[in-house]
C-alpha atoms as a PDB file:
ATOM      1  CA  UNK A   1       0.000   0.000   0.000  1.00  0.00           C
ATOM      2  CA  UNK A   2       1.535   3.032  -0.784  1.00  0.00           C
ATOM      3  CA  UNK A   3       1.988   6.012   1.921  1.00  0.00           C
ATOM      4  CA  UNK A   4      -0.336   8.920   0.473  1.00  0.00           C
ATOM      5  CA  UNK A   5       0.364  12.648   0.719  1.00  0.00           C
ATOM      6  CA  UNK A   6      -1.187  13.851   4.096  1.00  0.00           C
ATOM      7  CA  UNK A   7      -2.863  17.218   4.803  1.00  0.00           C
ATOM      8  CA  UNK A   8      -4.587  19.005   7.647  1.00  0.00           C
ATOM      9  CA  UNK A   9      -8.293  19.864   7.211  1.00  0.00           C
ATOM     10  CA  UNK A  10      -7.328  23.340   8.324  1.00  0.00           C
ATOM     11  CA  UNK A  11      -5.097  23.981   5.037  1.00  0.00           C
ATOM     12  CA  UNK A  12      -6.983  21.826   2.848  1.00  0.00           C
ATOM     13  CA  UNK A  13     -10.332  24.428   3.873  1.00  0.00           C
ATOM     14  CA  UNK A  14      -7.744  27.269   3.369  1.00  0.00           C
ATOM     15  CA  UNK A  15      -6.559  26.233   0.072  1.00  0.00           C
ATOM     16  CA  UNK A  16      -9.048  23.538  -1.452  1.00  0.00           C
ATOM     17  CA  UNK A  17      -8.259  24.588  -5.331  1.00  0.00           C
ATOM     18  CA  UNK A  18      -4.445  23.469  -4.637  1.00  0.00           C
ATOM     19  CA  UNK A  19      -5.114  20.486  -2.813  1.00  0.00           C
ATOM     20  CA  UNK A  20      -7.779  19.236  -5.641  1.00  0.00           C
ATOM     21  CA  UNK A  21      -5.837  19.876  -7.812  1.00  0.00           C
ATOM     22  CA  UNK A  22      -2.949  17.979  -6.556  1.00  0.00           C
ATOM     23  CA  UNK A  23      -5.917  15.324  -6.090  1.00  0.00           C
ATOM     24  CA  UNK A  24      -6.021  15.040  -9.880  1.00  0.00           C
ATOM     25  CA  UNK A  25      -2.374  13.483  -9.961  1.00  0.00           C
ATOM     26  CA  UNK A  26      -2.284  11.358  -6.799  1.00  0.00           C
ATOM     27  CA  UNK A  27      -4.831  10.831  -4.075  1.00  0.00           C
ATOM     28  CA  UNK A  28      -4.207  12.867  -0.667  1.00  0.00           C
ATOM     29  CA  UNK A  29      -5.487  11.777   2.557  1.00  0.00           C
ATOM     30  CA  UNK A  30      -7.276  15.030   4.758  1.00  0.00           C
ATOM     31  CA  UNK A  31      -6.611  14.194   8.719  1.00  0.00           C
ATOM     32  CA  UNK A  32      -8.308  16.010  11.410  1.00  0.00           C
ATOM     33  CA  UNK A  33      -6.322  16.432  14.843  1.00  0.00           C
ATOM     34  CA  UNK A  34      -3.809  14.106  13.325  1.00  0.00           C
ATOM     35  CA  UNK A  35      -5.838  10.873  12.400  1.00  0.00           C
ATOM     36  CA  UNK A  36      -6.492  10.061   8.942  1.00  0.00           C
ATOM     37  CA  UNK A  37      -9.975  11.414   8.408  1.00  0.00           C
ATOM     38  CA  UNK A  38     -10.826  11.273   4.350  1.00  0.00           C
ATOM     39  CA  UNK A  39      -9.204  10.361   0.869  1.00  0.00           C
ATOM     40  CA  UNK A  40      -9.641  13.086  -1.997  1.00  0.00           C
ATOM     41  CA  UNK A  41      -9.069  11.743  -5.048  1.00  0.00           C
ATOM     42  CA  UNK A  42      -9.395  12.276  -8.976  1.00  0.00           C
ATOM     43  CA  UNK A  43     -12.903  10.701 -10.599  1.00  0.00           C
ATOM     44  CA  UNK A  44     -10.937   8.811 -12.878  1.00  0.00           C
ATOM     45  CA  UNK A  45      -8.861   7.198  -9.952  1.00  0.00           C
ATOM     46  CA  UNK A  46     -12.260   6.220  -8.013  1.00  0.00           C
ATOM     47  CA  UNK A  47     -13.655   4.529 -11.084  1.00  0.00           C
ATOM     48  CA  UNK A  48     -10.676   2.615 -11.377  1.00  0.00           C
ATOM     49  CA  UNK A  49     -10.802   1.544  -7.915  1.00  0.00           C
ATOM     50  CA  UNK A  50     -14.277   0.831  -7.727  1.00  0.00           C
ATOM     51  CA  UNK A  51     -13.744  -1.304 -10.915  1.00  0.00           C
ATOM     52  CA  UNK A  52     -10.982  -3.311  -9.161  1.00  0.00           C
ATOM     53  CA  UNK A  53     -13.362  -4.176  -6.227  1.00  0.00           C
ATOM     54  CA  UNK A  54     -15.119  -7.465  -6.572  1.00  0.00           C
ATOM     55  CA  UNK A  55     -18.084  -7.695  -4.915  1.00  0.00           C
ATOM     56  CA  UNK A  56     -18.925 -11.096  -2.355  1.00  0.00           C
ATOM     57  CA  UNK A  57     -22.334 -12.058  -1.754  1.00  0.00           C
ATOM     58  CA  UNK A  58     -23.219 -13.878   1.395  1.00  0.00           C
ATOM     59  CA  UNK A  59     -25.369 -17.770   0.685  1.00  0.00           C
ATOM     60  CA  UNK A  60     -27.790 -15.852   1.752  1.00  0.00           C
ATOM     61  CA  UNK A  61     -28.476 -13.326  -0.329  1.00  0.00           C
ATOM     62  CA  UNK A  62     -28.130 -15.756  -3.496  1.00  0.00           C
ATOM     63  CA  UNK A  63     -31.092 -16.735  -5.470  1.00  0.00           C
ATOM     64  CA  UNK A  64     -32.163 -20.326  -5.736  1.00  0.00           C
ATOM     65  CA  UNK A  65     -31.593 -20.247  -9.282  1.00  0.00           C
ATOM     66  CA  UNK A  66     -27.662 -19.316  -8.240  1.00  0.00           C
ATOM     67  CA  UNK A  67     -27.116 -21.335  -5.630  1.00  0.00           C
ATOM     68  CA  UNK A  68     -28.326 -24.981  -8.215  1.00  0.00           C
ATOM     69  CA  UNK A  69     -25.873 -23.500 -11.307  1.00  0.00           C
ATOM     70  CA  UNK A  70     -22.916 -22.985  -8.663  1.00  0.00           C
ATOM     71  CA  UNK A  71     -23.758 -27.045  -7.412  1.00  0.00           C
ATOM     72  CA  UNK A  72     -24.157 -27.355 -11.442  1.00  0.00           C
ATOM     73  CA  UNK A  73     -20.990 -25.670 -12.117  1.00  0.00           C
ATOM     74  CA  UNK A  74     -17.837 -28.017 -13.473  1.00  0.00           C
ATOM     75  CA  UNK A  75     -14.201 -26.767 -13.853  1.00  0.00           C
ATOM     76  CA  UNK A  76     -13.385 -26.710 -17.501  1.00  0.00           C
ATOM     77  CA  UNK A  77     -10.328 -29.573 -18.042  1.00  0.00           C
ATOM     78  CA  UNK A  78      -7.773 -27.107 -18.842  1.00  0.00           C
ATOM     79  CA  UNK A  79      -8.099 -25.761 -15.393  1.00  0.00           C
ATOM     80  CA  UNK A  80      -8.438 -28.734 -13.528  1.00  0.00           C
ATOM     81  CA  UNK A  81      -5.975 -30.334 -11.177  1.00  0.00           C
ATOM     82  CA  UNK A  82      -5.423 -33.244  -8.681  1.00  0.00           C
ATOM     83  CA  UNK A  83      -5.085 -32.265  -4.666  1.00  0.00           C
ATOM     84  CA  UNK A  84      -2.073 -33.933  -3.146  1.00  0.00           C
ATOM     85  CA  UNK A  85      -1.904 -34.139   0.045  1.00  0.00           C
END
């Protein structure tokens, strides 16, 4: 994870045009009283994020319909292998 560029709420509410725009070209963390409080980061950066993330779903909150073609499904030959243990 890499260590992101840390300001103070105080001079990110004195200066917010500098700091956003410094947001554009890396993402900077805004801390309040010292503690890491909130990320500010370009549009661009969050949608690549946010595409990154896979999303889990609990056995609950599948269908019945998912839950059979999971039990259906096989793994295709090429990606099969034997457990050794």
């Amino acid at each position: 994870m890499r260590d992101l560029k840390k300001v103070s709420s105080g001079s990110y509410q004195r200066q917010p045009g500098k700091y956003q725009d410094i947001a554009m070209q890396e993402p900077i963390t805004i801390t309040n009283n010292g503690r890491e409080r909130l990320v500010v980061m370009s549009i661009d950066e969050f949608r690549k994020m946010e595409s990154l993330v896979r999303r889990s779903l609990r056995i609950e909150e599948l269908t019945d319909k998912q839950v059979q073609a999971i039990k259906d499904s096989e793994i295709p030959s090429e990606h099969s292998f034997e457990m050794k243990y």
